[in-house]
Protein backbone atom coordinates (compact mmCIF):
# COMPACT_ATOMS: atom_id res chain seq x y z
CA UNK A 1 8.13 -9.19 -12.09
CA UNK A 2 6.45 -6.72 -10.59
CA UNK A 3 5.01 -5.81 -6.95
CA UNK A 4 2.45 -2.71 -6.29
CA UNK A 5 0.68 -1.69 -3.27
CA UNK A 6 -2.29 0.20 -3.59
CA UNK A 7 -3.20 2.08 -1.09
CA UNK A 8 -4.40 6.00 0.20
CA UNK A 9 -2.48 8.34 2.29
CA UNK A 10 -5.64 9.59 3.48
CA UNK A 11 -6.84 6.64 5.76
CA UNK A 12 -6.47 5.09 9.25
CA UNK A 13 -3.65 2.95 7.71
CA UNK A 14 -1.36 5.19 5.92
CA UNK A 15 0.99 5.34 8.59
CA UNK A 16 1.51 1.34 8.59
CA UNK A 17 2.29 1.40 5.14
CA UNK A 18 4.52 3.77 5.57
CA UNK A 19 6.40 2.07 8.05
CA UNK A 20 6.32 -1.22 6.39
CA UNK A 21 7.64 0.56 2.86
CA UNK A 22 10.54 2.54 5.10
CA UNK A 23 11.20 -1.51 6.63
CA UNK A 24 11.17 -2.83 2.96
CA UNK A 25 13.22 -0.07 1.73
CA UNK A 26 16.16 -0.67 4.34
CA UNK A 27 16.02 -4.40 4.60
CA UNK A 28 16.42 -4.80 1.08
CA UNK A 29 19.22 -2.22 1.18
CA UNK A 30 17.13 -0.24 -1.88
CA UNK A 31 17.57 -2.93 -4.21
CA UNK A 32 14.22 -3.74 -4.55
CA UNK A 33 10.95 -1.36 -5.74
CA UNK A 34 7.43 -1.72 -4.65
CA UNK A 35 5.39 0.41 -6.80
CA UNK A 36 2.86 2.63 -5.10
CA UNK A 37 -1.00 3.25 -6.42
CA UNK A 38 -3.39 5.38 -4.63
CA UNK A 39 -6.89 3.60 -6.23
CA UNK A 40 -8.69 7.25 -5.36
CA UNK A 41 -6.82 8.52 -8.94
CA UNK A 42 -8.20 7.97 -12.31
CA UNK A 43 -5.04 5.54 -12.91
CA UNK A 44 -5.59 3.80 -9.75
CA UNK A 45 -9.09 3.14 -10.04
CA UNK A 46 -8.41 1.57 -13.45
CA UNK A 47 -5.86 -0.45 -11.95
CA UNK A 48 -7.99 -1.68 -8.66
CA UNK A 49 -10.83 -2.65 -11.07
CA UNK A 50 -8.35 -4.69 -13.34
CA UNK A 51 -7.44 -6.62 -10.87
CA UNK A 52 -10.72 -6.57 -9.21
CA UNK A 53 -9.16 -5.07 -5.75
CA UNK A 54 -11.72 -3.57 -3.27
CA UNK A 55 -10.07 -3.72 0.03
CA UNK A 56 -7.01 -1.68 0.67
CA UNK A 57 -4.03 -1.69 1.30
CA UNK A 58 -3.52 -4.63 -1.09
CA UNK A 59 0.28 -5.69 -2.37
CA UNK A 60 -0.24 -7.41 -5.57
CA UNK A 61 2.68 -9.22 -7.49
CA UNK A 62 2.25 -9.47 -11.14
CA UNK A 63 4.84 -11.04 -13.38
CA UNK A 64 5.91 -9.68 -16.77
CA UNK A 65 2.69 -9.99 -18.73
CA UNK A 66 0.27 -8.93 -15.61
CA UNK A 67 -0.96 -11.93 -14.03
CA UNK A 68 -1.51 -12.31 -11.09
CA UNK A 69 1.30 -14.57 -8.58
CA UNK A 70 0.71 -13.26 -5.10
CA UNK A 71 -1.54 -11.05 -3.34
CA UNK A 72 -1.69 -9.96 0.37
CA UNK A 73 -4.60 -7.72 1.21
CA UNK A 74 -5.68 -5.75 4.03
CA UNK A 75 -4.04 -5.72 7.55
CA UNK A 76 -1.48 -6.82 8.61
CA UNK A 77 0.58 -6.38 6.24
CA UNK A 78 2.43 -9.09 5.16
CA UNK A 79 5.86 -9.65 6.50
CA UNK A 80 8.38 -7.94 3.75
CA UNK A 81 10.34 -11.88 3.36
CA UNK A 82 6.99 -13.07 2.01
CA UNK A 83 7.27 -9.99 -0.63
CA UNK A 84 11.17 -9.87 -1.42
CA UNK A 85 11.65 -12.47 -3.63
CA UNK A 86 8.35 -10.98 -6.00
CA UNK A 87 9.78 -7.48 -5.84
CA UNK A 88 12.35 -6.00 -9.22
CA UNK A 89 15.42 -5.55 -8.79
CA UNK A 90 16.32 -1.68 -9.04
């Protein structure tokens, strides 16, 4: 499984995500990656419009052959328990 956030450093709520990825990062003792997408890249946009995304930040879970399982979008952000269990194990 996978989880990604998509989201832009650039906006009013980069500094939420940031503090929600710092919470998810110690709660889960670094065991556990959230991949990060800004949708303003090339890569990103391609992503956003595979999954048909339009509101950001969005965390998306996606198992093994990209479908879709869970997705949380916009704020608040969902609280990190509701996202542990979707997340890879590093």
């Amino acid at each position: 499984m996978r989880v990604v956030i998509v989201w832009n450093e650039q906006t009013d709520y980069a500094s939420e995500v940031r503090s929600w990825m710092r919470d998810f990062q110690y709660d889960t003792r670094g065991t556990k990656q959230i991949e990060s997408i800004d949708p303003y890249t090339l890569d990103g946009e391609q992503f956003a419009q595979m999954y048909d995304i339009v509101q950001f930040p969005t965390i998306i879970a996606l198992d093994d052959d990209g479908k879709v399982l869970e997705e949380w979008t916009g704020t608040p952000l969902p609280q990190i328990e509701q996202v542990v269990y979707w997340a890879k194990d590093v």
